[in-house]
Every structure is written in structure tokens, then in C-alpha cells.
PDB file of N, CA and C in Angstrom:
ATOM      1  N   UNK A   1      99.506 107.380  90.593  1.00  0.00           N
ATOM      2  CA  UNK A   1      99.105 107.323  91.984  1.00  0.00           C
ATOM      3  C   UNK A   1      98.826 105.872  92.351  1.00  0.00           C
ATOM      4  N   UNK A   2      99.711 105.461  93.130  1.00  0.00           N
ATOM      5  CA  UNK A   2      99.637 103.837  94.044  1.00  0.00           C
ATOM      6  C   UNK A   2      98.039 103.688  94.064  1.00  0.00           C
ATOM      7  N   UNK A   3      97.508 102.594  93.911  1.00  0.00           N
ATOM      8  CA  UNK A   3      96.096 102.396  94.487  1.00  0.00           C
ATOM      9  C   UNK A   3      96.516 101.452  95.860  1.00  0.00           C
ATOM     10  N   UNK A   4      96.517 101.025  96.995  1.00  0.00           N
ATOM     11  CA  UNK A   4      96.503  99.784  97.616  1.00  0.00           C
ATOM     12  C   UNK A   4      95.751  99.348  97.784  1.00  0.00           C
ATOM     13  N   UNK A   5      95.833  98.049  97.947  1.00  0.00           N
ATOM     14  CA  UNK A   5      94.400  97.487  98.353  1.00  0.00           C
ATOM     15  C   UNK A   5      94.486  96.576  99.475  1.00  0.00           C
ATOM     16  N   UNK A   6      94.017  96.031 100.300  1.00  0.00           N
ATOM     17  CA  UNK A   6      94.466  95.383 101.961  1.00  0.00           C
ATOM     18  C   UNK A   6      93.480  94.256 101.744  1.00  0.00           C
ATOM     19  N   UNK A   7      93.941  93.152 102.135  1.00  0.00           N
ATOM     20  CA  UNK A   7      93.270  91.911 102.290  1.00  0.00           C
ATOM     21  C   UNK A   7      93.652  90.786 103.759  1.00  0.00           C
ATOM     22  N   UNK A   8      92.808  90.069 103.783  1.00  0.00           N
ATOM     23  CA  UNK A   8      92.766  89.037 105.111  1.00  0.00           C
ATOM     24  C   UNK A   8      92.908  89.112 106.254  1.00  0.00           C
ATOM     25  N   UNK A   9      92.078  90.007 106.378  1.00  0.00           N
ATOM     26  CA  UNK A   9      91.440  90.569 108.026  1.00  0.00           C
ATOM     27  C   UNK A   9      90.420  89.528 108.218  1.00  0.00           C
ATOM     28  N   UNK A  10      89.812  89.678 109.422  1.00  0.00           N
ATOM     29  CA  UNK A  10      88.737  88.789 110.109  1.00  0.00           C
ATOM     30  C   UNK A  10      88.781  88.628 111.373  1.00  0.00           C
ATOM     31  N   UNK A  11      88.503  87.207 111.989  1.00  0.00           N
ATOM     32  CA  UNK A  11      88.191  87.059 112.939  1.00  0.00           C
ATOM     33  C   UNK A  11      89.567  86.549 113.058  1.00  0.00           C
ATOM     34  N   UNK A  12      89.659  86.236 114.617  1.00  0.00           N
ATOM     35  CA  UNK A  12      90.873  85.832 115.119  1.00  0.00           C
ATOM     36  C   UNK A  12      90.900  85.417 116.699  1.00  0.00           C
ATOM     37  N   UNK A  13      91.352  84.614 116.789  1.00  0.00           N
ATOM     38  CA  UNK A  13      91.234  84.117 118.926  1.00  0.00           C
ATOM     39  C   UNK A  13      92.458  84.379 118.950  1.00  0.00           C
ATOM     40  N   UNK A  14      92.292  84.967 120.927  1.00  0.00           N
ATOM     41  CA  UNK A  14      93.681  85.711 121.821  1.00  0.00           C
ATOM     42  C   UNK A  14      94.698  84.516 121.458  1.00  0.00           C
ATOM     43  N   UNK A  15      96.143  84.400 121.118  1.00  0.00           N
ATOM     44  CA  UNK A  15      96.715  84.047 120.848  1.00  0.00           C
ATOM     45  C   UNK A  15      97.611  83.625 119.519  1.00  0.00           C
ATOM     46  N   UNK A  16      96.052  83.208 118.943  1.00  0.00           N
ATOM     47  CA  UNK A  16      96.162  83.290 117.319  1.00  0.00           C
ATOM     48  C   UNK A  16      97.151  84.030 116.276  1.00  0.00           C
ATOM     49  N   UNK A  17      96.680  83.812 115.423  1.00  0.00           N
ATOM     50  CA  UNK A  17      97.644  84.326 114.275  1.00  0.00           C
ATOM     51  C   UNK A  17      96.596  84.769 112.461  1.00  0.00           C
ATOM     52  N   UNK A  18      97.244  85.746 112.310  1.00  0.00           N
ATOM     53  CA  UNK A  18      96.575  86.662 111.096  1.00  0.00           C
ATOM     54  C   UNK A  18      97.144  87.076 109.964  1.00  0.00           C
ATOM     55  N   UNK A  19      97.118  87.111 108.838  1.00  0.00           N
ATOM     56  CA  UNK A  19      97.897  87.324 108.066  1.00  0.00           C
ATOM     57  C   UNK A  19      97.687  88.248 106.962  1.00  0.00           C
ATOM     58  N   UNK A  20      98.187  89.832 106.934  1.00  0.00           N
ATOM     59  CA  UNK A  20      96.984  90.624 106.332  1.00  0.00           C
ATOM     60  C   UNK A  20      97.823  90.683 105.143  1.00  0.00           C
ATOM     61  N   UNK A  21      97.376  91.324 103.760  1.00  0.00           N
ATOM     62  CA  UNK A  21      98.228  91.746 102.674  1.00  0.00           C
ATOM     63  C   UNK A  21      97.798  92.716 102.083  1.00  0.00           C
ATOM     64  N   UNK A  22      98.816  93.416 101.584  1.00  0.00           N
ATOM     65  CA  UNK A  22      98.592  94.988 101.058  1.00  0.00           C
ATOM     66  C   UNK A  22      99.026  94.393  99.218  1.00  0.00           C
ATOM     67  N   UNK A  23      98.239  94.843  98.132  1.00  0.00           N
ATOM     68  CA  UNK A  23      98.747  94.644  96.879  1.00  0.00           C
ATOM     69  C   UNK A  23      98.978  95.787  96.384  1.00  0.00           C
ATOM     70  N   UNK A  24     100.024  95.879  96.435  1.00  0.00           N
ATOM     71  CA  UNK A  24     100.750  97.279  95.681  1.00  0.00           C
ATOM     72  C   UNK A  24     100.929  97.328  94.544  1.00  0.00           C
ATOM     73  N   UNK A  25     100.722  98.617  93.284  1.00  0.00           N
ATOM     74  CA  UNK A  25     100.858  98.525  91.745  1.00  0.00           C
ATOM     75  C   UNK A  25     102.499  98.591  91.674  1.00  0.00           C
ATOM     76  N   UNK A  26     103.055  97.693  90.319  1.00  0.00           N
ATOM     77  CA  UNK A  26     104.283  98.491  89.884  1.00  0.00           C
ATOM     78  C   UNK A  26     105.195  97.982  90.919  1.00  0.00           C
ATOM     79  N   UNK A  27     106.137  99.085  90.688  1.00  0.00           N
ATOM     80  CA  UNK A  27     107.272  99.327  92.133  1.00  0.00           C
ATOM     81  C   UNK A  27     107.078 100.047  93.024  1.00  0.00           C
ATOM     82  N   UNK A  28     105.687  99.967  93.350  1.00  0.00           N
ATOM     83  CA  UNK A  28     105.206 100.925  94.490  1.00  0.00           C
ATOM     84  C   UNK A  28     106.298 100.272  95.952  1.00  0.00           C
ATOM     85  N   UNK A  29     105.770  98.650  96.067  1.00  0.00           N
ATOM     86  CA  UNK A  29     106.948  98.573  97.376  1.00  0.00           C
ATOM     87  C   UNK A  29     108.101  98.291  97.308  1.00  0.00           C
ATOM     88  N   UNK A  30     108.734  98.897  96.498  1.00  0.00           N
ATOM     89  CA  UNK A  30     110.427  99.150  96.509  1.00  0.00           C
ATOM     90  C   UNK A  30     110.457 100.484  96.170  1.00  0.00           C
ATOM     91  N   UNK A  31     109.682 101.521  95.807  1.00  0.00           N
ATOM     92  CA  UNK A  31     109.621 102.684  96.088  1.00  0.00           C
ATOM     93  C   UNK A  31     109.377 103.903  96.962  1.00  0.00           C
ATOM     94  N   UNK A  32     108.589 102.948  97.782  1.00  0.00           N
ATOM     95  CA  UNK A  32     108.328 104.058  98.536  1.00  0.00           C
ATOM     96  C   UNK A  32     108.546 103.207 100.160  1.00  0.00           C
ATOM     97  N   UNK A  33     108.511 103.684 101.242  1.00  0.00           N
ATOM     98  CA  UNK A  33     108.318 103.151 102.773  1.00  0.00           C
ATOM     99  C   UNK A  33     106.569 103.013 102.435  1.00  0.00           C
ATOM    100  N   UNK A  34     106.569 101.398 103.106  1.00  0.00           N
ATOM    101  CA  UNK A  34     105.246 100.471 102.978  1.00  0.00           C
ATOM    102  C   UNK A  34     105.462 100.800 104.508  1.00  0.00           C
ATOM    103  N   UNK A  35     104.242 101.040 104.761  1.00  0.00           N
ATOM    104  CA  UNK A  35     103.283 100.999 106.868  1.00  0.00           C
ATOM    105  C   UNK A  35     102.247 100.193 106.779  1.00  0.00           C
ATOM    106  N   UNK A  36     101.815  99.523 107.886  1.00  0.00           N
ATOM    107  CA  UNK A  36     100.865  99.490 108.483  1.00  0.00           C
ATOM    108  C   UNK A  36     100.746 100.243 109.684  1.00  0.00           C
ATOM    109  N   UNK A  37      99.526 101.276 109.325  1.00  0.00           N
ATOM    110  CA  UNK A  37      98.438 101.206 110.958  1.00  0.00           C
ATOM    111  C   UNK A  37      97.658 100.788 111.115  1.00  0.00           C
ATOM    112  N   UNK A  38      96.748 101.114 112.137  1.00  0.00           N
ATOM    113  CA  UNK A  38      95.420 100.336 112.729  1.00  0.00           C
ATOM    114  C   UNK A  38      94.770 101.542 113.743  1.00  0.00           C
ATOM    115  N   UNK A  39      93.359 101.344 113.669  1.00  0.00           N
ATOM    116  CA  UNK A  39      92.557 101.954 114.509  1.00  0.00           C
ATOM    117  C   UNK A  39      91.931 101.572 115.077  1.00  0.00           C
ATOM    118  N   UNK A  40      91.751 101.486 116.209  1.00  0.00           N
ATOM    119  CA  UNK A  40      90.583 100.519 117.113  1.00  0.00           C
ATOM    120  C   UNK A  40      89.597 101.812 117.409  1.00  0.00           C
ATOM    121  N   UNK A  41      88.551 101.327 117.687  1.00  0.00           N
ATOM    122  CA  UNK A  41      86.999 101.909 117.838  1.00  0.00           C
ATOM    123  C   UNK A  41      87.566 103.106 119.014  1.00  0.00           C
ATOM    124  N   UNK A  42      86.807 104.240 118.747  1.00  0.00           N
ATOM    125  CA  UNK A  42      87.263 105.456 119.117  1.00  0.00           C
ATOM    126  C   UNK A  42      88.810 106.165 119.704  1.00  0.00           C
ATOM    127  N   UNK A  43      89.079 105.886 118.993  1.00  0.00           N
ATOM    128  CA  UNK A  43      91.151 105.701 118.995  1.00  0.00           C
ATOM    129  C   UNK A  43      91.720 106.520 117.757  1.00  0.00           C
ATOM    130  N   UNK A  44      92.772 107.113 118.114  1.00  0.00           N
ATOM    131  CA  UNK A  44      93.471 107.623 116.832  1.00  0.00           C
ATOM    132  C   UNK A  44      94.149 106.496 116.166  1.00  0.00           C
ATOM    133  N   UNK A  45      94.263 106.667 114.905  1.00  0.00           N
ATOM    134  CA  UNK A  45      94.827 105.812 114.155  1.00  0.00           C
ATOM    135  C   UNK A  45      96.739 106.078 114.654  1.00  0.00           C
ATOM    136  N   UNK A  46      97.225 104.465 114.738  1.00  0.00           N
ATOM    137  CA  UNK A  46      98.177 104.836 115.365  1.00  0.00           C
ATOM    138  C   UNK A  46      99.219 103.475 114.410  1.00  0.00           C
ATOM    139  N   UNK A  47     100.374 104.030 114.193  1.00  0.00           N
ATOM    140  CA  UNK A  47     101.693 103.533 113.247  1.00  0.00           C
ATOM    141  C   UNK A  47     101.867 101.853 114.182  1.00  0.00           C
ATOM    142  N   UNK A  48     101.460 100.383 113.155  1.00  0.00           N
ATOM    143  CA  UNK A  48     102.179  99.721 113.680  1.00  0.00           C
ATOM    144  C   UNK A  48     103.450  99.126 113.123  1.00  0.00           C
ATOM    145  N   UNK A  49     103.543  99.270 111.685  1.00  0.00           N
ATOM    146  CA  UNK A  49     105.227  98.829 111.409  1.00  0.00           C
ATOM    147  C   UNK A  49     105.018  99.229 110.061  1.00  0.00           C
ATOM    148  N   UNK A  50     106.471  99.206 109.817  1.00  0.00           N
ATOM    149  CA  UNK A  50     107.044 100.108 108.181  1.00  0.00           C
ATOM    150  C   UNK A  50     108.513  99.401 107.445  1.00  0.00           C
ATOM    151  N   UNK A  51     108.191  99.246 106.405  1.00  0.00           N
ATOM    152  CA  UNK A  51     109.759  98.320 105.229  1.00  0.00           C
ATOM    153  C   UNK A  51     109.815  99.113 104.696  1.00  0.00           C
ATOM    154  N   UNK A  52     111.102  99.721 104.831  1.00  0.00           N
ATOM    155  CA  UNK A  52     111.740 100.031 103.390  1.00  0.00           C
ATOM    156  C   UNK A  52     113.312  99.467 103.288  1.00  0.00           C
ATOM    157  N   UNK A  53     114.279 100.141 103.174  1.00  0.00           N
ATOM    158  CA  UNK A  53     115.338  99.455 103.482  1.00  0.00           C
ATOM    159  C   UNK A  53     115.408  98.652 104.895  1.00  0.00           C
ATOM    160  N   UNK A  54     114.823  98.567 105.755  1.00  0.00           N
ATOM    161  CA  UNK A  54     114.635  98.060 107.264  1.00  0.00           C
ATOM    162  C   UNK A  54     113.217  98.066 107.789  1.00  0.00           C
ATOM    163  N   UNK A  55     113.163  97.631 108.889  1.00  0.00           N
ATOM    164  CA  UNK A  55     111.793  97.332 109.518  1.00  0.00           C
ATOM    165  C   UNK A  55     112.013  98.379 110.475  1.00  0.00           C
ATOM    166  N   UNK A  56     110.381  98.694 110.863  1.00  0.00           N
ATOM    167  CA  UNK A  56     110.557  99.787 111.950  1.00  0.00           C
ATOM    168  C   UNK A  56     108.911  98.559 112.607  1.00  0.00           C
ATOM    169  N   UNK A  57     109.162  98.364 114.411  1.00  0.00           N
ATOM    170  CA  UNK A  57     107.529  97.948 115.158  1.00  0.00           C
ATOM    171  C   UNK A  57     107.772  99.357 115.747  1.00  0.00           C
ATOM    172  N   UNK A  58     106.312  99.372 116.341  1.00  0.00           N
ATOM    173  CA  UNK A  58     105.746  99.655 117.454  1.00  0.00           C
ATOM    174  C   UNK A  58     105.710  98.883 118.430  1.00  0.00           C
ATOM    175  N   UNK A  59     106.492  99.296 119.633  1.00  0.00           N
ATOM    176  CA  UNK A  59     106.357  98.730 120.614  1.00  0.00           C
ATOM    177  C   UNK A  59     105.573  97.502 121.299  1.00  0.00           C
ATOM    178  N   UNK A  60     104.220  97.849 120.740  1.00  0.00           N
ATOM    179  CA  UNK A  60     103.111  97.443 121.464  1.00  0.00           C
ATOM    180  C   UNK A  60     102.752  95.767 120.715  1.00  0.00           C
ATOM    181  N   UNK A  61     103.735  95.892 119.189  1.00  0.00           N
ATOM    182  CA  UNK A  61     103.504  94.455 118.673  1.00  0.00           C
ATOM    183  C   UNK A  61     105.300  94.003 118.192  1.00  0.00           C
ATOM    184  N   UNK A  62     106.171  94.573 118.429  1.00  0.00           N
ATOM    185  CA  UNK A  62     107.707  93.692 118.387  1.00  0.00           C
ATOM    186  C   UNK A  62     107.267  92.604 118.932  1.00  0.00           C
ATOM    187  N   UNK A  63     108.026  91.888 118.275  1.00  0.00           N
ATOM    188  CA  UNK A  63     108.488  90.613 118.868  1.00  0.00           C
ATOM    189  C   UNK A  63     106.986  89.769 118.138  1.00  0.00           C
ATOM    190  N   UNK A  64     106.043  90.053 117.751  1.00  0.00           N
ATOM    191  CA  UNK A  64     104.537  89.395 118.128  1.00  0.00           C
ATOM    192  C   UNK A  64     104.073  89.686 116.271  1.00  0.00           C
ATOM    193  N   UNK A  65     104.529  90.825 115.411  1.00  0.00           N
ATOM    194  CA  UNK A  65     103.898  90.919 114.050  1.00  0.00           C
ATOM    195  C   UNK A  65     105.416  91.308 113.517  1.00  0.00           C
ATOM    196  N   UNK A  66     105.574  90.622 112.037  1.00  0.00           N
ATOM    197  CA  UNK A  66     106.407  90.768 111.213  1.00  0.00           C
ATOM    198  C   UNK A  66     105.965  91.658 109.990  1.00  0.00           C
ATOM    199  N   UNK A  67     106.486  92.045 109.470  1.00  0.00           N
ATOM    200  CA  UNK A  67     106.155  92.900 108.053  1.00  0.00           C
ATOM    201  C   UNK A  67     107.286  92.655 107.296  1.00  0.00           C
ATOM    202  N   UNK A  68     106.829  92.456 106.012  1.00  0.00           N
ATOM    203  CA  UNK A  68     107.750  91.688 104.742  1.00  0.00           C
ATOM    204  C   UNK A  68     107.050  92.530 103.420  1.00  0.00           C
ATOM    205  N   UNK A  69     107.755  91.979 102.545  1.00  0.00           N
ATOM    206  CA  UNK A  69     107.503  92.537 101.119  1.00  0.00           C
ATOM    207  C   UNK A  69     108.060  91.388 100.163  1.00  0.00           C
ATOM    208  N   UNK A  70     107.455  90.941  99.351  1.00  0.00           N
ATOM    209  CA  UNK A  70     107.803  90.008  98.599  1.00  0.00           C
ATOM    210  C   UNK A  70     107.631  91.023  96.684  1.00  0.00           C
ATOM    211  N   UNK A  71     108.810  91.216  96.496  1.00  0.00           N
ATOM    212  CA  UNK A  71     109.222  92.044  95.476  1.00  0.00           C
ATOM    213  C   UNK A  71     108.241  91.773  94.555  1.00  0.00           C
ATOM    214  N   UNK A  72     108.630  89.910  93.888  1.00  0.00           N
ATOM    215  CA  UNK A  72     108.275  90.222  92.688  1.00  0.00           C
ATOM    216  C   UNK A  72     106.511  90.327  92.489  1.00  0.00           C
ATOM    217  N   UNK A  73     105.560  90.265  93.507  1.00  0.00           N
ATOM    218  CA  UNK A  73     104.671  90.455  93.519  1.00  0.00           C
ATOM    219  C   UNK A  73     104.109  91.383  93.918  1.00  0.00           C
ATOM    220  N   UNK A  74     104.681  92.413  94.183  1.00  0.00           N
ATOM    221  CA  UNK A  74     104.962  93.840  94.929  1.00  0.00           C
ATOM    222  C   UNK A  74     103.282  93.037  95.922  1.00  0.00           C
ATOM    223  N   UNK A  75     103.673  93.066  96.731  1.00  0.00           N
ATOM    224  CA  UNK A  75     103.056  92.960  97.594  1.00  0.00           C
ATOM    225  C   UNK A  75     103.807  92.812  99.071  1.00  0.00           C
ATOM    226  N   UNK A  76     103.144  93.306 100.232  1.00  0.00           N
ATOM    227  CA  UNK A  76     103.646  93.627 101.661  1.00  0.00           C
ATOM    228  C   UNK A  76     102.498  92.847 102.622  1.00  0.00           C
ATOM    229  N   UNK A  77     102.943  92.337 103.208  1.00  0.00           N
ATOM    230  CA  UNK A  77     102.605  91.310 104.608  1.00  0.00           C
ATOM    231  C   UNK A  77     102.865  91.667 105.930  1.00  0.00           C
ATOM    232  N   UNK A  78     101.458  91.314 106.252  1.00  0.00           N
ATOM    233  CA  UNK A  78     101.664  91.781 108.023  1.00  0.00           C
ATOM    234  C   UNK A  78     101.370  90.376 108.683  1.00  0.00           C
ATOM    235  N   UNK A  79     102.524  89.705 109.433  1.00  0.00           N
ATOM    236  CA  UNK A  79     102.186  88.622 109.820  1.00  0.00           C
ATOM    237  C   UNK A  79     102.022  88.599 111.698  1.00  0.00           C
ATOM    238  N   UNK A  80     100.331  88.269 112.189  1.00  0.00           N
ATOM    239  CA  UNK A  80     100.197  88.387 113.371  1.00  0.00           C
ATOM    240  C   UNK A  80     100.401  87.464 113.900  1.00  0.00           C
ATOM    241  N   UNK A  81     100.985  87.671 115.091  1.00  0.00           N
ATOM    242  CA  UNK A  81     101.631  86.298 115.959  1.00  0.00           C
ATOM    243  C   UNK A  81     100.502  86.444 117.060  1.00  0.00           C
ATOM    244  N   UNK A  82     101.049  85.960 118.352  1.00  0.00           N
ATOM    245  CA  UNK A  82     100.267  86.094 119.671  1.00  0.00           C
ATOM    246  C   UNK A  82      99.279  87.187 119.433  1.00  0.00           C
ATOM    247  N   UNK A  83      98.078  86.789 118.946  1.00  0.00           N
ATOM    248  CA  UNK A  83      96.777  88.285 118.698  1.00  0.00           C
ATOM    249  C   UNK A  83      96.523  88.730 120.308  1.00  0.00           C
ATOM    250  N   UNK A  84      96.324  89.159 120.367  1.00  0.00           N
ATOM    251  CA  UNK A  84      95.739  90.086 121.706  1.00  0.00           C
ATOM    252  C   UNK A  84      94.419  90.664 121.194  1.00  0.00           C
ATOM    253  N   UNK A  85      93.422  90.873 122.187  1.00  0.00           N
ATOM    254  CA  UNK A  85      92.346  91.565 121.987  1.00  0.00           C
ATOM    255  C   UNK A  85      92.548  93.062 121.506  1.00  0.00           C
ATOM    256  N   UNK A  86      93.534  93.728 122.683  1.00  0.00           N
ATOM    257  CA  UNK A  86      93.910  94.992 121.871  1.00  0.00           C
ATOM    258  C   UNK A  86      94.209  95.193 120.692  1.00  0.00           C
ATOM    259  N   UNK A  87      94.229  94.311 120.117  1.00  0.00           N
ATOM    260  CA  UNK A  87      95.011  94.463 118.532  1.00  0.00           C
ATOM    261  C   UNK A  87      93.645  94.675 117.541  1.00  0.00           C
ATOM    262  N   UNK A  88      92.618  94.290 118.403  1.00  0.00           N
ATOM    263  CA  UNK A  88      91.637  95.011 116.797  1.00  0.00           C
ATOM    264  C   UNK A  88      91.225  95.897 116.817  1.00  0.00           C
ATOM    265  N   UNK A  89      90.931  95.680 115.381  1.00  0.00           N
ATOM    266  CA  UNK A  89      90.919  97.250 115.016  1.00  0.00           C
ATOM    267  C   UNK A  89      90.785  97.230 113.540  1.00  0.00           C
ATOM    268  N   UNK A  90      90.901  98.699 112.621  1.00  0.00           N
ATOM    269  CA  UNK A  90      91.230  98.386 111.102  1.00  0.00           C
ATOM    270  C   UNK A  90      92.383  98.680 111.091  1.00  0.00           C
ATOM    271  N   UNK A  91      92.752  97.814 110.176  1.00  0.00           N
ATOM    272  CA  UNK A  91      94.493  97.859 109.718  1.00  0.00           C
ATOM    273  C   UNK A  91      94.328  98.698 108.490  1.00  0.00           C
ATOM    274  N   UNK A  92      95.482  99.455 108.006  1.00  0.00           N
ATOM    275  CA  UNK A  92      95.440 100.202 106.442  1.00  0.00           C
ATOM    276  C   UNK A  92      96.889  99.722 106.275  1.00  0.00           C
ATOM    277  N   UNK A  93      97.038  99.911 104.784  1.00  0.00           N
ATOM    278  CA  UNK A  93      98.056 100.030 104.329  1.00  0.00           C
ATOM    279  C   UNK A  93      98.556 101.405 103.861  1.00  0.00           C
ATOM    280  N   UNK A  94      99.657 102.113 104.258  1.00  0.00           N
ATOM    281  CA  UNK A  94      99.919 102.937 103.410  1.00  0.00           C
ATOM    282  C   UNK A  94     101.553 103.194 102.947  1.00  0.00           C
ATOM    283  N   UNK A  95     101.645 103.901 101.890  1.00  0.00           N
ATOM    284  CA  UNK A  95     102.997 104.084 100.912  1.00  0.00           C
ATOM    285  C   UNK A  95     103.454 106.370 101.113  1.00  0.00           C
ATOM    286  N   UNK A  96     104.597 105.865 101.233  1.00  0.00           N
ATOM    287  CA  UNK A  96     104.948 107.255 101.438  1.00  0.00           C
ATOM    288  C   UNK A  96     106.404 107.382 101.615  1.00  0.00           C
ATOM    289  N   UNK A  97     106.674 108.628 101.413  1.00  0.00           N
ATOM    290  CA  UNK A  97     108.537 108.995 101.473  1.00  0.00           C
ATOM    291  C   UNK A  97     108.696 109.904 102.854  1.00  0.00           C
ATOM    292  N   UNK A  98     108.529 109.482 103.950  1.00  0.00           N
ATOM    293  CA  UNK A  98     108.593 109.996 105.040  1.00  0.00           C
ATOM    294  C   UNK A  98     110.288 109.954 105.597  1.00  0.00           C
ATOM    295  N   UNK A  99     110.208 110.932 106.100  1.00  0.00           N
ATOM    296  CA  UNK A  99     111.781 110.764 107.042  1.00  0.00           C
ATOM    297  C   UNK A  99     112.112 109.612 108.008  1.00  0.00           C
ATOM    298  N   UNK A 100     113.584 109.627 108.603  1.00  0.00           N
ATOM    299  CA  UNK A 100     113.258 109.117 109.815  1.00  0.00           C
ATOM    300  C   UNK A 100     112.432 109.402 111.123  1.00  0.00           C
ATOM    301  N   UNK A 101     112.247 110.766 111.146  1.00  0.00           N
ATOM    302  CA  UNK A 101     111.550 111.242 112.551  1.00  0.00           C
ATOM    303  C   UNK A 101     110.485 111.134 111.794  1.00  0.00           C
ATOM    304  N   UNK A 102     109.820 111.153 110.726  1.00  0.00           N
ATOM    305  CA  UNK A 102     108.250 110.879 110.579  1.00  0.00           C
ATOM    306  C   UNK A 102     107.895 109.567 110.093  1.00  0.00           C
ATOM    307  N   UNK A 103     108.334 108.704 110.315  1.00  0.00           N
ATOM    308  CA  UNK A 103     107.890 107.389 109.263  1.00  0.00           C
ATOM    309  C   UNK A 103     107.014 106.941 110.643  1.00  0.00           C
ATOM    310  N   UNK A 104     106.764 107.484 111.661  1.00  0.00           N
ATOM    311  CA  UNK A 104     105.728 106.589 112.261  1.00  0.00           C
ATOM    312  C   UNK A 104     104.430 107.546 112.260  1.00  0.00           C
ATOM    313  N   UNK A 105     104.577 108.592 111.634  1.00  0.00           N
ATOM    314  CA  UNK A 105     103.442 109.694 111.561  1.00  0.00           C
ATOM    315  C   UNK A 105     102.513 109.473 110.306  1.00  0.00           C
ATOM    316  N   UNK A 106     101.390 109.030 111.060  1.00  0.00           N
ATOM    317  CA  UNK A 106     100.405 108.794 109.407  1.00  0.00           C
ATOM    318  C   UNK A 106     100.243 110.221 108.147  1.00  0.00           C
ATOM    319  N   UNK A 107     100.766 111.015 108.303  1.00  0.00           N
ATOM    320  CA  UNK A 107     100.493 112.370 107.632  1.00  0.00           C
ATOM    321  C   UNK A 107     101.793 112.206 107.016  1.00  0.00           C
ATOM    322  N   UNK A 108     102.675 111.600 106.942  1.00  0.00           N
ATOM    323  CA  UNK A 108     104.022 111.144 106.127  1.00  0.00           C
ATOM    324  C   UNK A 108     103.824 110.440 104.824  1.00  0.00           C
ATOM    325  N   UNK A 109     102.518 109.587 105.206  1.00  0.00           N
ATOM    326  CA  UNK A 109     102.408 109.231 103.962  1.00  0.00           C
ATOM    327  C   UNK A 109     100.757 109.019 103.231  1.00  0.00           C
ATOM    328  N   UNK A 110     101.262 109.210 101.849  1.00  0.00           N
ATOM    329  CA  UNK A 110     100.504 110.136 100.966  1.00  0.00           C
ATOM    330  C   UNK A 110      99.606 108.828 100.270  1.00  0.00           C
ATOM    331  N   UNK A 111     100.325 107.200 100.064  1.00  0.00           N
ATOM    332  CA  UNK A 111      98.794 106.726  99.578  1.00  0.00           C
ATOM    333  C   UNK A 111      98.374 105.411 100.895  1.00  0.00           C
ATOM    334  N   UNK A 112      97.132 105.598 100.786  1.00  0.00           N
ATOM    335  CA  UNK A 112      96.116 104.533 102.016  1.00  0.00           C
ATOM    336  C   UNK A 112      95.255 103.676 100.992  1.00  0.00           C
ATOM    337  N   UNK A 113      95.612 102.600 101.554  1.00  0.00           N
ATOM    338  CA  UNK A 113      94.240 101.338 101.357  1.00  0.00           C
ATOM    339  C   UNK A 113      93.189 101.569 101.768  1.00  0.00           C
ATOM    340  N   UNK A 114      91.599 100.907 101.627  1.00  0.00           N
ATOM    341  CA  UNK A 114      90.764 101.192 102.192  1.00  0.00           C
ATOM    342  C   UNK A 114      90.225 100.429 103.854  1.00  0.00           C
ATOM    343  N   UNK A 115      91.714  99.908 104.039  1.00  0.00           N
ATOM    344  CA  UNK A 115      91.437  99.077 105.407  1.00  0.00           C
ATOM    345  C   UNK A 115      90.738  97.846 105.239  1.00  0.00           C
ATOM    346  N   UNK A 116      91.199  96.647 106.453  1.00  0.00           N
ATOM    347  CA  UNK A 116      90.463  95.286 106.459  1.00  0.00           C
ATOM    348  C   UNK A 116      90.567  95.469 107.944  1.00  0.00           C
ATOM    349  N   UNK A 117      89.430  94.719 108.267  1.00  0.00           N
ATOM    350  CA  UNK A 117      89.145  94.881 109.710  1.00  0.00           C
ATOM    351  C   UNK A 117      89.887  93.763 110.502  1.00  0.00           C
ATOM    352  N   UNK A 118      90.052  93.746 111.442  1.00  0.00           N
ATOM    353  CA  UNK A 118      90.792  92.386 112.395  1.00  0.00           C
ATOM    354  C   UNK A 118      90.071  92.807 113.573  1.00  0.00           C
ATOM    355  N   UNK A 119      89.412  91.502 114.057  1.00  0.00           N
ATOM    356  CA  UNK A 119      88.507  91.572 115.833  1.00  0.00           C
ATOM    357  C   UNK A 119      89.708  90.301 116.258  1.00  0.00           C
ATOM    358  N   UNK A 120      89.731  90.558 117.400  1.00  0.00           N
ATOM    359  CA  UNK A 120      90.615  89.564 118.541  1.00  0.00           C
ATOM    360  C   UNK A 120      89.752  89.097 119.477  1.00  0.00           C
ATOM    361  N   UNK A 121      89.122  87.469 119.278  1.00  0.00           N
ATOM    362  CA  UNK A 121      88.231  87.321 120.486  1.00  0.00           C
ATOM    363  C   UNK A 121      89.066  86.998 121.768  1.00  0.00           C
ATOM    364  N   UNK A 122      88.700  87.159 123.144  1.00  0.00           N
ATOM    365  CA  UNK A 122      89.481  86.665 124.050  1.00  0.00           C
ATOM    366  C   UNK A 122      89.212  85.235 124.335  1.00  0.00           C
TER     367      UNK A 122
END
């Protein structure tokens, strides 16, 4: 069972830039579809991007956060561009074998980090 673990959340000003990382065991990220979501304070937790053979955003951050995987360290990167206030929240990492119609559904996948927080000051 994957453990993840999520690192380099914090603070951050509107515009800014963030750079979170998920450390995955093994071949966890070449095995399975790597996500990030995020939850902001009384909000459902909601899908912002996913690697596996391809990238999948959410709308709400294309163009603005990248997601990568650097093999030999099995580790996965969420790189924030233009922060927006909306954007905080807790980020998780999670690993899972979801379809195409579910890879943006958090119930697709089966292991979660324990989250790092990200605030966006304006």
C-alpha cells in the first residue's frame, strides 16, 4: 500500500508561485494515475490535475499549475503559477487506477497523502 506524503505548502501572495511535492514509494508514480486535489474551507474537495500517460487540469487552474513526475525519484510536482486567493486551500496527493470518465472523481482513487496547506494572500 503507497504511503504519500505531500510537502511545500505555505504561504503565498496573489500572483505568486508554489511548488508542492508528493513522495511516492517504489513505482507508485509510474503505476498508478498521480492527482492532485484541494479543499478550501467549507467546500468539497474538488480534482485539480492528474499524470499518467498525459496530463489532465481543471479548468479553474490550466494554463496557471503544471503537474510533472520525475521518475527516478518517484516523486510528482505541482507547480503554481499566477496564485489566486481562490486557490487555497489543502492540497492532497492521491494514486489510483481510475478510468477516463472517473480520473477527476476523488473516490477513483484509493491512496491519499495527508495534505499541505496553501493560503493565497491578496
Amino acid at each position: 500500500q503507497p504511503q504519500l506524503v505531500e510537502s511545500g505548502g505555505g504561504l503565498g501572495q496573489a500572483g505568486g508561485s508554489l511548488r508542492l511535492s508528493c513522495a511516492a514509494p517504489g513505482r507508485t508514480s509510474t503505476s498508478f494515475m498521480m492527482a492532485w486535489f484541494r479543499q478550501a474551507p467549507g467546500k468539497e474537495r474538488e480534482f485539480v490535475a492528474a499524470i499518467w500517460l498525459s496530463t489532465d487540469y481543471a479548468d479553474s487552474v490550466k494554463g496557471r499549475f503544471t503537474i510533472s513526475r520525475d521518475n527516478a525519484k518517484t516523486t510528482v510536482y505541482l507547480q503554481m503559477n499566477g496564485l489566486k486567493p481562490e486557490d487555497t486551500g489543502v492540497y492532497y496527493c492521491a494514486a489510483g487506477r481510475p478510468t477516463l470518465a472517473t480520473m477527476r472523481s476523488q473516490s477513483a482513487y484509493s491512496y491519499w497523502g495527508q495534505g499541505t496547506q496553501v493560503t493565497v494572500s491578496s
